[in-house]
Protein backbone atom coordinates (compact mmCIF):
# COMPACT_ATOMS: atom_id res chain seq x y z
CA UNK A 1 140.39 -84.38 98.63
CA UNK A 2 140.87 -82.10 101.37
CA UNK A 3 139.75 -78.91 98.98
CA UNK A 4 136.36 -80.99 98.66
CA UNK A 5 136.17 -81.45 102.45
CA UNK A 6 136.74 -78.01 102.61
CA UNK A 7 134.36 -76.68 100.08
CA UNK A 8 131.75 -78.95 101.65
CA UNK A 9 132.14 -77.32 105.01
CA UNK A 10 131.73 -74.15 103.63
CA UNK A 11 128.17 -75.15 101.86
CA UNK A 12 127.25 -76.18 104.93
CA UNK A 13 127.71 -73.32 106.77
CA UNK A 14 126.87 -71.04 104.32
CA UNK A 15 122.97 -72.05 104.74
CA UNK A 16 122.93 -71.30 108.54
CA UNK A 17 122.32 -67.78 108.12
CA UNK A 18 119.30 -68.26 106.20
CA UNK A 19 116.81 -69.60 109.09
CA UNK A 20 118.80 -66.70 111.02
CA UNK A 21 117.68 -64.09 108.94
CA UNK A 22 113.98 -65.63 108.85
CA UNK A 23 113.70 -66.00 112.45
CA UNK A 24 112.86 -61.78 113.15
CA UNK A 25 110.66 -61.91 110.45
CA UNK A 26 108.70 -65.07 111.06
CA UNK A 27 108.37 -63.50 114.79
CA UNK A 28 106.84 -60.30 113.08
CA UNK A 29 104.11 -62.83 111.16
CA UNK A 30 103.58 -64.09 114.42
CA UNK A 31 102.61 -60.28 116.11
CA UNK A 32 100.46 -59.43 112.59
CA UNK A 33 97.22 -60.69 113.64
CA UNK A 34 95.37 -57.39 114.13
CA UNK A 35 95.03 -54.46 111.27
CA UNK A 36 95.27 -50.73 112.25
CA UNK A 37 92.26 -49.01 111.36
CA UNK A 38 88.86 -48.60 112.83
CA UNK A 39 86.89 -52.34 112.33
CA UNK A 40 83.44 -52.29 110.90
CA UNK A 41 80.05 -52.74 113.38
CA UNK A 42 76.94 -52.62 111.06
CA UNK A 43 74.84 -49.20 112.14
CA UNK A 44 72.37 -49.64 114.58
CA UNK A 45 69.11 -47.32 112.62
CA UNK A 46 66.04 -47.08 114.62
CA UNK A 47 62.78 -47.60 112.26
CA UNK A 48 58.94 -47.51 113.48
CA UNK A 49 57.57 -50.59 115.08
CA UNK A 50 54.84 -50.26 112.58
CA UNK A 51 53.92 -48.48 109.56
CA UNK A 52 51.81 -45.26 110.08
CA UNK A 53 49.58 -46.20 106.83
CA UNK A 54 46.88 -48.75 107.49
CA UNK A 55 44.28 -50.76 105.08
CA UNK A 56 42.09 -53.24 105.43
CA UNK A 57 43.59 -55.43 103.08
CA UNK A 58 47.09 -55.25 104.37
CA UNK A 59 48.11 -57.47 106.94
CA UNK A 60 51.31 -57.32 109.61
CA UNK A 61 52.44 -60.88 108.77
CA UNK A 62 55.50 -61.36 107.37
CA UNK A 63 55.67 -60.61 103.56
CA UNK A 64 55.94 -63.50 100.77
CA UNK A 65 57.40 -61.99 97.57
CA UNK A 66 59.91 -64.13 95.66
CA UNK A 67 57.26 -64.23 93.25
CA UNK A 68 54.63 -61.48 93.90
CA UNK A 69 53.11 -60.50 90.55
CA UNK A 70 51.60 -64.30 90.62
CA UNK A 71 49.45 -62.82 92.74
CA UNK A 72 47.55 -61.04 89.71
CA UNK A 73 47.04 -64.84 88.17
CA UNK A 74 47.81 -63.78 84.77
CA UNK A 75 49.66 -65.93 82.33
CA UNK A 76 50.67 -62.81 80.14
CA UNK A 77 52.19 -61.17 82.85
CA UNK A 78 54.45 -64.00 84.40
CA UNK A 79 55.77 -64.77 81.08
CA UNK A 80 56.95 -61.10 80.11
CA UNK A 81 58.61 -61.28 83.52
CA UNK A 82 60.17 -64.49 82.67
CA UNK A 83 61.50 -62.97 79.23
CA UNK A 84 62.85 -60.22 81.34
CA UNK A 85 64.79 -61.72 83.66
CA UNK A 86 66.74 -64.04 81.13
CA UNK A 87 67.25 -60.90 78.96
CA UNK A 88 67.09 -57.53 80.18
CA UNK A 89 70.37 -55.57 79.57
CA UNK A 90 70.47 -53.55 82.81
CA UNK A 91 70.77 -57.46 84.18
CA UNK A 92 73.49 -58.04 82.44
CA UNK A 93 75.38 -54.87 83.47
CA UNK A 94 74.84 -55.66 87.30
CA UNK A 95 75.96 -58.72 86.69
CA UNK A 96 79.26 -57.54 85.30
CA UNK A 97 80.24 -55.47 87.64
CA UNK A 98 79.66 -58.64 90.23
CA UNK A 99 82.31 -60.14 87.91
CA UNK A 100 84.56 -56.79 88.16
CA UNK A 101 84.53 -56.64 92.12
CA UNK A 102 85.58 -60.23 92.46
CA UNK A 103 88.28 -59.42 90.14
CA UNK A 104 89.12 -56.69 92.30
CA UNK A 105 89.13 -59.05 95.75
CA UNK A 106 92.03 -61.39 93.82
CA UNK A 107 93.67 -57.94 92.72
CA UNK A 108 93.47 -56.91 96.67
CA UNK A 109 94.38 -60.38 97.92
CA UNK A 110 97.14 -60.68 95.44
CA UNK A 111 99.34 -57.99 97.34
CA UNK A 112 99.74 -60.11 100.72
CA UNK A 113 101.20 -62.98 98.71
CA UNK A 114 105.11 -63.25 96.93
CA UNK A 115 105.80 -62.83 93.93
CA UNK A 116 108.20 -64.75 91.96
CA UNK A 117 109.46 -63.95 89.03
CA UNK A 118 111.80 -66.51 86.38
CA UNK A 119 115.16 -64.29 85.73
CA UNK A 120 117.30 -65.14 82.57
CA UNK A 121 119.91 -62.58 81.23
CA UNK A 122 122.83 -62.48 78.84
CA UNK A 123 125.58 -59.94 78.74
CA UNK A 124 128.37 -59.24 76.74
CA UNK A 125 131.26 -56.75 77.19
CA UNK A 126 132.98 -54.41 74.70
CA UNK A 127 135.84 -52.94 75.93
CA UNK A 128 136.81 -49.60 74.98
CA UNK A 129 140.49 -49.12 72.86
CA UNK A 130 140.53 -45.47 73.78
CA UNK A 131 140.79 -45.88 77.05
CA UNK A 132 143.02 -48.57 77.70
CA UNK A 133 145.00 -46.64 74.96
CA UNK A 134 144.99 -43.78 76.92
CA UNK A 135 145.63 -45.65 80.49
CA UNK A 136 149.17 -47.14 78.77
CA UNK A 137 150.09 -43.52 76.89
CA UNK A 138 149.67 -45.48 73.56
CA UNK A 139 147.71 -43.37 71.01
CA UNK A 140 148.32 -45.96 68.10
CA UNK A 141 145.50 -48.58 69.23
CA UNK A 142 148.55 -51.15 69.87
CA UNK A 143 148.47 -51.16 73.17
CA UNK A 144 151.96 -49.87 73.61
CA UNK A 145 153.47 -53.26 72.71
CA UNK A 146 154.13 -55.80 69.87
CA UNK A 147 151.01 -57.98 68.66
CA UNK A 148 148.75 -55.46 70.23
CA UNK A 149 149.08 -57.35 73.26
CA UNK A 150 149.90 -54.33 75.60
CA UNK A 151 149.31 -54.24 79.45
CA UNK A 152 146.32 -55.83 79.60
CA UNK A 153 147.38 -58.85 77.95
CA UNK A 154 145.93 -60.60 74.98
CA UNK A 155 142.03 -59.54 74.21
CA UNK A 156 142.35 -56.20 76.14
CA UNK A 157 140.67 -55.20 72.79
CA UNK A 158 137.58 -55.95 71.23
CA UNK A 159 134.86 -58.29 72.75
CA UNK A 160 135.17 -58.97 76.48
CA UNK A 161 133.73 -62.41 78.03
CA UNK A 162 130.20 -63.29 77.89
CA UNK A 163 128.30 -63.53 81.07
CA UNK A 164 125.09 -65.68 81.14
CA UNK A 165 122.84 -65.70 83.66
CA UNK A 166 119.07 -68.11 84.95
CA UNK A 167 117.15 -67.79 88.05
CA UNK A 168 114.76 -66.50 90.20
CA UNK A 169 113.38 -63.87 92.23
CA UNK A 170 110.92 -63.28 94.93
CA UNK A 171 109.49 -60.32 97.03
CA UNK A 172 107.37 -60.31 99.63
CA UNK A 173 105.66 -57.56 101.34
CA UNK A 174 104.68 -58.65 104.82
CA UNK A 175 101.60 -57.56 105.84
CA UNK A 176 102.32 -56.67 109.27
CA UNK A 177 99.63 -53.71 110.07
CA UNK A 178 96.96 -55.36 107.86
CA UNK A 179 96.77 -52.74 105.22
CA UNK A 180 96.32 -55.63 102.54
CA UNK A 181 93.96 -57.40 104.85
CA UNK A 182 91.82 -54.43 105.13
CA UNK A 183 92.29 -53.92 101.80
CA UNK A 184 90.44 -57.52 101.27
CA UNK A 185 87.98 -56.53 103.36
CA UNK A 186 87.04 -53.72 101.51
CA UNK A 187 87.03 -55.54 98.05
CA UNK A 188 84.41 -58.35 99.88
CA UNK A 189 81.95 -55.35 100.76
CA UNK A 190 82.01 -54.34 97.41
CA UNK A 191 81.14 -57.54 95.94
CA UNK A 192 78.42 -57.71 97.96
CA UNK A 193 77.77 -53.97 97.41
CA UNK A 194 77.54 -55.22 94.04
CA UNK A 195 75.54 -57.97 94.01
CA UNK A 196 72.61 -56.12 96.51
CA UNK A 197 73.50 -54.15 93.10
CA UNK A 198 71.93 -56.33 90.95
CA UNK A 199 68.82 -57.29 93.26
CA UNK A 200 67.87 -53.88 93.40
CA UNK A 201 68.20 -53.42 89.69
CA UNK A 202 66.09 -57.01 89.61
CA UNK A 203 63.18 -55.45 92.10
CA UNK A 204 63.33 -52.24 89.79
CA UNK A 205 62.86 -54.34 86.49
CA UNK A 206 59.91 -56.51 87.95
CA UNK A 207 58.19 -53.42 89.05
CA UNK A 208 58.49 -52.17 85.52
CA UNK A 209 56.97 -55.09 83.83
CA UNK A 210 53.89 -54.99 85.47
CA UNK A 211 53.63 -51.23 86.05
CA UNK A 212 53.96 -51.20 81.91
CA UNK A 213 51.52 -54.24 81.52
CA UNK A 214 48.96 -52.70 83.74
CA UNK A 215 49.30 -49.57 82.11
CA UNK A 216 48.29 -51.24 79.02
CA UNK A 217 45.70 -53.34 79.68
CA UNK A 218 44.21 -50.40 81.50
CA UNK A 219 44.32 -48.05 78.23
CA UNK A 220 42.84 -51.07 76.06
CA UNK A 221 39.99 -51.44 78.57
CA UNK A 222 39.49 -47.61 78.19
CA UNK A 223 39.35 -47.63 74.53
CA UNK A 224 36.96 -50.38 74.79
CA UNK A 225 34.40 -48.48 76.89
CA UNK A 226 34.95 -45.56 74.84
CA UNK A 227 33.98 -47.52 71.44
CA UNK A 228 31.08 -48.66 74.02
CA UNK A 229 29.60 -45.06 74.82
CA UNK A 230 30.63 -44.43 71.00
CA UNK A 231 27.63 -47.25 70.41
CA UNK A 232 25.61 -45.61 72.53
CA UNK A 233 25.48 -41.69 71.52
CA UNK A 234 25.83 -42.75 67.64
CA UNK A 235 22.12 -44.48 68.26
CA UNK A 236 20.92 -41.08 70.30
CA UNK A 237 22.88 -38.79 67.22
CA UNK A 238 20.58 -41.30 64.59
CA UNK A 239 17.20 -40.71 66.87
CA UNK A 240 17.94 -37.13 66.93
CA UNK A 241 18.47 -36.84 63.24
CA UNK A 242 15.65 -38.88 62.33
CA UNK A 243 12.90 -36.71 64.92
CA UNK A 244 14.79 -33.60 63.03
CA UNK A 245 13.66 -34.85 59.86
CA UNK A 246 10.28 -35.80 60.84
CA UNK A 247 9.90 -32.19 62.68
CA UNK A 248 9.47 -33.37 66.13
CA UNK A 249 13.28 -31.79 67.72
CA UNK A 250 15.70 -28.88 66.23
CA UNK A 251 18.94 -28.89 64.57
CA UNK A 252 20.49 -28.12 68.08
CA UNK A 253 19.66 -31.87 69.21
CA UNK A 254 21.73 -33.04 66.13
CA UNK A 255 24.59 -30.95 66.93
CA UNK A 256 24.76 -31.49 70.33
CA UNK A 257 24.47 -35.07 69.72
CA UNK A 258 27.35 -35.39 67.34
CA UNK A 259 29.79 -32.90 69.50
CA UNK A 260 29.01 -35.38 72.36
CA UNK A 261 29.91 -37.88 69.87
CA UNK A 262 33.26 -36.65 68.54
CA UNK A 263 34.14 -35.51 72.27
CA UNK A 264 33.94 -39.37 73.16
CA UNK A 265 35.66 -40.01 69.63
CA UNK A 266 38.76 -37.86 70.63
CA UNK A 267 39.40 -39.55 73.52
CA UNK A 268 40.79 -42.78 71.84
CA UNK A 269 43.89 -41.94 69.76
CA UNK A 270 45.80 -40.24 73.18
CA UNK A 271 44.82 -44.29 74.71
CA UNK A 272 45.88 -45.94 71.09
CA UNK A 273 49.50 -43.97 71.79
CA UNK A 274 49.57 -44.85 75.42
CA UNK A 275 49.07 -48.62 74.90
CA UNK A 276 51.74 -48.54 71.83
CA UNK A 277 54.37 -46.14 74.17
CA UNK A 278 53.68 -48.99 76.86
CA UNK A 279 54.52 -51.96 74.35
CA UNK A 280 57.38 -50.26 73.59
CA UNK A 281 58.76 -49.88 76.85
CA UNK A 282 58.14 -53.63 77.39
CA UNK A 283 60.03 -54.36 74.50
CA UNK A 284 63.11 -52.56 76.03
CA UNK A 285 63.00 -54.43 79.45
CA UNK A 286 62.50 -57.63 78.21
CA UNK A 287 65.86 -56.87 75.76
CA UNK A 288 64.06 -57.07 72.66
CA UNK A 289 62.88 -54.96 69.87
CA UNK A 290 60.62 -52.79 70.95
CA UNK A 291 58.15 -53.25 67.92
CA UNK A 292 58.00 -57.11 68.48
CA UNK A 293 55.26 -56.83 71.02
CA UNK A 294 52.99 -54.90 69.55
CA UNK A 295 51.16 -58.30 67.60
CA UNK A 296 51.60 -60.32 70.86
CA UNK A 297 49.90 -57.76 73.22
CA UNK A 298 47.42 -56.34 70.62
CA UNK A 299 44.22 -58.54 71.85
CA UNK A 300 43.08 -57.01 75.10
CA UNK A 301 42.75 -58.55 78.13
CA UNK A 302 40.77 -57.82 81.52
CA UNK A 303 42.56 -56.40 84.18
CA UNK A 304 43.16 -59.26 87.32
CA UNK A 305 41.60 -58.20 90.64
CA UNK A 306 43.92 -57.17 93.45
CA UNK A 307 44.35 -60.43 95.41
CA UNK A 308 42.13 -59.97 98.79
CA UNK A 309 44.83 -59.09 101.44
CA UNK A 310 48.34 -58.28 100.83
CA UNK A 311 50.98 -59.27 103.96
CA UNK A 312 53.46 -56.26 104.17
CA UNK A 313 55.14 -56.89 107.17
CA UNK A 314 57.14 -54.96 109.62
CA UNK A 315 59.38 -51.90 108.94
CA UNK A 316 62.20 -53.78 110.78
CA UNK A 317 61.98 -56.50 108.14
CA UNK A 318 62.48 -53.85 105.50
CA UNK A 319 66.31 -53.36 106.73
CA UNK A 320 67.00 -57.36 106.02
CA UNK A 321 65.14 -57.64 102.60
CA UNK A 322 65.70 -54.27 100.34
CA UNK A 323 68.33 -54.55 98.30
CA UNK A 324 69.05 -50.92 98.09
CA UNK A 325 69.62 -50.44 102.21
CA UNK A 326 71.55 -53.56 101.91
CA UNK A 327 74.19 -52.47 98.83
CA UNK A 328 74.16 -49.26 101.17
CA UNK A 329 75.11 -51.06 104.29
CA UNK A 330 78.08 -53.22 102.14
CA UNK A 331 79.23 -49.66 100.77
CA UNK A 332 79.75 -48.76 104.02
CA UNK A 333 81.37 -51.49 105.19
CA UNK A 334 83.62 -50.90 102.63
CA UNK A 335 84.40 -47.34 102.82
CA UNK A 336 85.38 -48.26 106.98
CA UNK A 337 88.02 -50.71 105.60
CA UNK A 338 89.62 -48.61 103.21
CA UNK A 339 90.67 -45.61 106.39
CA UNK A 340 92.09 -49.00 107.33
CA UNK A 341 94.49 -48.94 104.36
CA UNK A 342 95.13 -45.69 104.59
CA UNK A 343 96.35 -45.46 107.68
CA UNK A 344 98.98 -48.20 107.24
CA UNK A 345 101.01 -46.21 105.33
CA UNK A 346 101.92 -44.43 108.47
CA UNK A 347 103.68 -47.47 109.66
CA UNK A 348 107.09 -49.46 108.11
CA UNK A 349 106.71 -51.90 105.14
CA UNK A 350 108.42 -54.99 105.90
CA UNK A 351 109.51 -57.04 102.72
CA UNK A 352 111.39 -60.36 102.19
CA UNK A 353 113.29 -60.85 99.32
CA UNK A 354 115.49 -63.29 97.74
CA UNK A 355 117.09 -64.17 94.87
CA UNK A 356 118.78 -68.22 93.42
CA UNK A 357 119.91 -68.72 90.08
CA UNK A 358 123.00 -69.25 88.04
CA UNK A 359 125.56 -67.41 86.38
CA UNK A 360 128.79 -68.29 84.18
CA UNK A 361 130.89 -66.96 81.46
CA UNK A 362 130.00 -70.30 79.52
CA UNK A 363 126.77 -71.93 78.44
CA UNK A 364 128.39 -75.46 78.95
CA UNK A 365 128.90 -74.51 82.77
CA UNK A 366 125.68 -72.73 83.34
CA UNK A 367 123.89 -75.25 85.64
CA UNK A 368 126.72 -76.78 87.02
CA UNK A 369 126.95 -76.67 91.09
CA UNK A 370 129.84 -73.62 90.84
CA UNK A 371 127.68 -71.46 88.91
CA UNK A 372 124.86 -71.62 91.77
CA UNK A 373 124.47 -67.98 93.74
CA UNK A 374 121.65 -67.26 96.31
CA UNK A 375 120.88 -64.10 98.40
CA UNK A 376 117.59 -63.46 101.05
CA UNK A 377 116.73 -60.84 103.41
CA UNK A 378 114.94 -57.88 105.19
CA UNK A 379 114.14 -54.90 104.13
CA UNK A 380 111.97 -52.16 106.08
CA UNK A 381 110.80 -48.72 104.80
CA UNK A 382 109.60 -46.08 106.82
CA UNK A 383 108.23 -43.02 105.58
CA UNK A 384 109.79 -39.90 106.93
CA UNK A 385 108.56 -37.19 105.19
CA UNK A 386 105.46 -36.99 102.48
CA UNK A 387 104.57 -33.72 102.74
CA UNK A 388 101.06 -34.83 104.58
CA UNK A 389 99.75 -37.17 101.62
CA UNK A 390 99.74 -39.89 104.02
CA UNK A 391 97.60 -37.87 106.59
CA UNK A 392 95.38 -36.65 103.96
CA UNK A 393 94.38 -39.44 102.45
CA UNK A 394 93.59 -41.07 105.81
CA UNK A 395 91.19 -37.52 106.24
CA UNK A 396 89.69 -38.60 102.94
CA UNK A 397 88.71 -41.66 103.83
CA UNK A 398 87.57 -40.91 106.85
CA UNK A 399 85.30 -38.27 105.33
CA UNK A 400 84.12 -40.85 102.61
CA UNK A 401 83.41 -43.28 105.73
CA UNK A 402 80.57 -40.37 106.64
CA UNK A 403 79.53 -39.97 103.12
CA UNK A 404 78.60 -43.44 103.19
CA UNK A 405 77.37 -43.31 106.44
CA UNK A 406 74.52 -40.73 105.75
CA UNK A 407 73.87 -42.29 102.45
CA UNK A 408 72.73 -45.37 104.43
CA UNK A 409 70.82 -43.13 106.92
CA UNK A 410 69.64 -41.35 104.10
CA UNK A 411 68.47 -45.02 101.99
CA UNK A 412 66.58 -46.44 105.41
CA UNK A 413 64.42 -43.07 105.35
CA UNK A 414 63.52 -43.02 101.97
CA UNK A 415 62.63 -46.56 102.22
CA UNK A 416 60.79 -45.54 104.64
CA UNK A 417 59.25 -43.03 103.31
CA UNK A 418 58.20 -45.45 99.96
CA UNK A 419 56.54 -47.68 101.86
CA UNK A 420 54.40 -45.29 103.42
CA UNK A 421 53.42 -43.86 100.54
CA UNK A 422 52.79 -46.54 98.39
CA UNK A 423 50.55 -48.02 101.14
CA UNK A 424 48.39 -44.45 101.13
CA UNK A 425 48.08 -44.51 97.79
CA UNK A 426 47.03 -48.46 97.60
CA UNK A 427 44.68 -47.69 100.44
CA UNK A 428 42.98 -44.43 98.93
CA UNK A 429 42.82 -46.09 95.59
CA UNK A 430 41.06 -48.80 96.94
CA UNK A 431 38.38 -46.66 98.95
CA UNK A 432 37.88 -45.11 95.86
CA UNK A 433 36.90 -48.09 94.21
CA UNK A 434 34.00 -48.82 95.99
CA UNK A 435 32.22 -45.30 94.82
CA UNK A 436 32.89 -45.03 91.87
CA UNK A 437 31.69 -48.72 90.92
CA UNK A 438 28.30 -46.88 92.36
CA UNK A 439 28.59 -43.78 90.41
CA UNK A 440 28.87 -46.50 87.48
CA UNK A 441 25.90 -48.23 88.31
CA UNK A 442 23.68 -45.08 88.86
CA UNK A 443 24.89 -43.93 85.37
CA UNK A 444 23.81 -46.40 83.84
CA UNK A 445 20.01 -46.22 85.23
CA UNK A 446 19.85 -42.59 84.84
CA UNK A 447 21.08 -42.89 80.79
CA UNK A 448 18.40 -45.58 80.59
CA UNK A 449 15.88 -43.50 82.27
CA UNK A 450 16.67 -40.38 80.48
CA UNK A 451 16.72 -41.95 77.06
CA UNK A 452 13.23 -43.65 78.04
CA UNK A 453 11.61 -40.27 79.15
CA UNK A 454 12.97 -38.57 75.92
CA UNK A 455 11.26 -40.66 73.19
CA UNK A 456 8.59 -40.33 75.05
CA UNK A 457 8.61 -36.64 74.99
CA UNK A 458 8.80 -36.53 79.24
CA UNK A 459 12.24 -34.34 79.46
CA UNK A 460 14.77 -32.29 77.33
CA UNK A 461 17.07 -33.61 75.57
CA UNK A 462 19.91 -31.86 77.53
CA UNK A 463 19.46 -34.73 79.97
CA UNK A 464 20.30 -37.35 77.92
CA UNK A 465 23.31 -35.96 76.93
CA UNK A 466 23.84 -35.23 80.60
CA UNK A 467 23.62 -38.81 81.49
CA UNK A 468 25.19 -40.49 78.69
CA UNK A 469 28.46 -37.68 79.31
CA UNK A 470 28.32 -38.79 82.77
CA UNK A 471 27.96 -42.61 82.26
CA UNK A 472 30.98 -42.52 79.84
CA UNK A 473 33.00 -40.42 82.40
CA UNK A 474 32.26 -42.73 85.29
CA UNK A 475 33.31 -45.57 83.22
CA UNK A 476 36.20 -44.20 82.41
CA UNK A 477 36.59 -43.26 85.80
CA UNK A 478 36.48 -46.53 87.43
CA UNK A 479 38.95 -48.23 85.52
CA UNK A 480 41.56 -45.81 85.37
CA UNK A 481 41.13 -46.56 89.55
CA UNK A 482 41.42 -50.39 88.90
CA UNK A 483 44.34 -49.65 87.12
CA UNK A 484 45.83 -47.57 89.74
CA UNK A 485 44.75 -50.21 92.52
CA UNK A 486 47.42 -52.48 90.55
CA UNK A 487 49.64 -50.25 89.96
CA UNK A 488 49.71 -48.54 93.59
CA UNK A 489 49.79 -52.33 94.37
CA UNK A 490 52.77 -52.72 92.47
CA UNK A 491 54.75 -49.63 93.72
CA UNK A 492 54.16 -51.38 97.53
CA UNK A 493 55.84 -54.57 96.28
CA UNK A 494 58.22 -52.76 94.90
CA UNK A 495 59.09 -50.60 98.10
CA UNK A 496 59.02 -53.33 100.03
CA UNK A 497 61.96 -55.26 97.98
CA UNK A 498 60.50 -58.02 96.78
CA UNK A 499 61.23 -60.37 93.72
CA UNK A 500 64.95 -60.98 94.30
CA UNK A 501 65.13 -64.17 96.24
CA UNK A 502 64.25 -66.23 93.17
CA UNK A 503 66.81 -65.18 91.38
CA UNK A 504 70.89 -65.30 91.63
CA UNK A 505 73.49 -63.99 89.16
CA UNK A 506 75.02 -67.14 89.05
CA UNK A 507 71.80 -69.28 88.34
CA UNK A 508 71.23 -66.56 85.07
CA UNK A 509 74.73 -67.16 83.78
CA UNK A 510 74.39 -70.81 83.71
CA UNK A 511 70.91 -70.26 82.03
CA UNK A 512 72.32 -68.35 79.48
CA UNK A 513 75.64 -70.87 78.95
């Protein structure tokens, strides 16, 4: 009874010392709220308080793009982009990697946290009869005495005891200089590094679709007036033939006639290739076949009118909405952290670790109270002597830190610089318009006019052709410029970074579930 008493007394004392050992390191938790390393401010980038480029139909008010190509009011159009933002393949690689930098932050976070770890091991010991032959001077593997019990008593020879053993183990790195904490920050810039990622390969797609659909509604529209003018100079090759044959014009008429003619003629299969390239292209953004389009897009369709006045803003409000300056700013953010994590190697690593389990010579006894062992405490490294890798890596980081830092310079001036020309070119595109719809109109008149005074013997037939070259190139003229009016239109939308709002990686994955 007073062996129990005893043994009781010395449990209880023997867990004092644990609270004793925690109290140091608890009071170094307590000191580890700040992280060494230089803490992230977001750039402060001067931009223009307005945009250098002006037109009459863009405004200063603040820009409404979540959906900007319903501007254009076509059916077609919104439904290809529809298609391409449930399917598009570029999509669905941006969206990975948003999956592959959260994985990261849990890989990051993990390293602040113990780990445990289940223990189980079983030994068993051979002893060897050499050498406790050769410790008693007995070279006869007896042992020296009768039986073969020799010094060591019985079962000096052959299989030892068995020593089982079940438990657990812990470690825990204590993140006293924030090395893992800037470690998390890091990983949460690059998520949203990544996911400005995807918005800017969203804005790219969108600009794509209807830079591709324009393109080809543009080329059928051309082929159309060409067939047009085609009408029109087969009739003046037929009246030339037929005042040939009757003797009233030369074979010079009929030739130049039916060069004029094939010249027009020509001009169709480089438009018929354009308009299938196009459809192809579609076909790839919208993560289909690329042939599959070619049936649904054959019919032509008019071009939509630019909408009368397009808001585009300040160039402040480009820093908040393009993706591309914001995965830039994020990247940034990130590569401040990371000098963070370097430079915590220069100081100690404080760990915790600990160890509880059992161990006996006998399954039967294994989790009995006797068998129980425990152990915790400190343990602190401090690097001496690396040969400068510590140092150097800091210096790389630190140098990546500027890399980033001029790449996001570098990203608000090109920006910049997009804007500025997109809005010239919308802006000279649309002056254009104006004239040439004139140079169309007086065309027309002066084929009509020179056609009349022709049958009618009044002027050379070098005229006509004249006029109906002209009329035909005019045409052709004018719609290539509505096409660039939407297209230029669609580069500004573009530059300015709009689209993205309406759309989140998470809201396409559960579409696609």
């Amino acid at each position: 009874m007073t062996e129990d008493r005893e043994c009781s007394k010395s449990r209880s004392r023997s867990r004092h010392p644990l609270p004793s050992v925690l109290c140091p390191v608890l009071g170094l938790l307590l000191l580890s709220g700040c992280a060494v390393g230089p803490s992230y401010h977001r750039p402060e980038t001067p931009v223009p308080e307005s945009w250098a480029e002006t037109s009459d139909t863009l405004t200063a008010a603040p820009p409404s793009m979540v959906q900007w190509w319903t501007v254009f009011n076509d059916a077609q159009l919104d439904a290809l982009v529809d298609r391409a933002i449930r399917s598009n393949r570029n999509l669905r690689l941006a969206e990975a990697r948003i999956l592959q930098a959260r994985a990261q932050r849990i890989v990051a976070a993990a390293a602040g946290l113990p780990m445990l770890n289940a223990t189980g091991a079983y030994t068993r010991l051979e002893r060897s009869r050499n050498a406790f032959s050769s410790a008693t001077g007995d070279t006869s593997g007896t042992g020296g005495t009768a039986g073969g019990a020799g010094a060591f008593g019985p079962g000096a020879f052959g299989f030892g005891p068995e020593l089982f053993q079940a438990g657990f183990d812990a470690t825990w790195e204590i993140d006293v200089f924030g090395g893992v904490r800037r470690a998390v920050e890091a990983a949460n810039a690059n998520i949203g590094a990544a996911q400005e990622n995807f918005r800017d390969t969203l804005v790219t797609l969108l600009g794509e679709v209807a830079t591709n659909y324009f393109q080809i509604r543009g080329s059928q529209r051309r082929i159309a007036v060409a067939l047009e003018n085609m009408d029109i100079q087969r009739k003046t090759v037929e009246l030339t033939r037929g005042q040939f044959q009757a003797g009233l014009s030369n074979r010079l008429q009929v030739v130049q006639a039916e060069a004029l003619l094939a010249t027009t003629e020509s001009q169709i299969p480089p438009l018929e290739t354009t308009v299938k390239q196009s459809t192809y292209q579609l076909g790839l953004l919208i993560g289909t076949e690329p042939e599959t389009l070619l049936q649904e897009l054959s019919r032509a369709s008019p071009m939509p009118p630019p909408p009368p006045a397009v808001p585009a803003g300040l160039p402040s409000d480009l820093l908040r909405r393009r993706p591309d300056i914001r995965r830039a700013e994020r990247q940034l953010a990130a590569a401040t952290a990371q000098i963070g994590v370097a430079v915590a190697d220069l100081f100690p690593k404080l760990s915790l670790t600990g160890a509880y389990g059992y161990q006996s010579t006998t399954t039967s006894t294994l989790f009995s109270s006797g068998s129980q062992y425990w152990s915790v405490g400190p343990g602190l490294t401090l690097p001496l002597f690396r040969g400068g890798q510590i140092r150097g890596n800091i210096q790389v980081q630190r140098a990546l830190e500027q890399q980033a830092l001029a790449t996001y310079e570098n990203t608000v001036l090109t920006a910049l610089q997009d804007v500025e020309s997109s809005i010239a070119a919308y802006a000279e595109a649309q002056a254009a318009r104006a004239s040439l719809a004139r140079a169309v109109s007086a065309n027309q008149e002066a084929t009509q006019i020179s056609q009349d005074l022709y049958e009618k013997g009044l002027t050379d037939f070098l005229n006509v052709l004249q006029s109906e070259g002209s009329l035909y190139q005019a045409q052709d003229r004018l719609i290539q410029n509505n096409q660039l009016v939407l297209t230029s239109l669609v580069a500004l939308f573009k530059a300015l970074g709009g689209g993205w709002e309406m759309v989140a990686p998470e809201a396409r994955r559960t579409e696609g579930k």
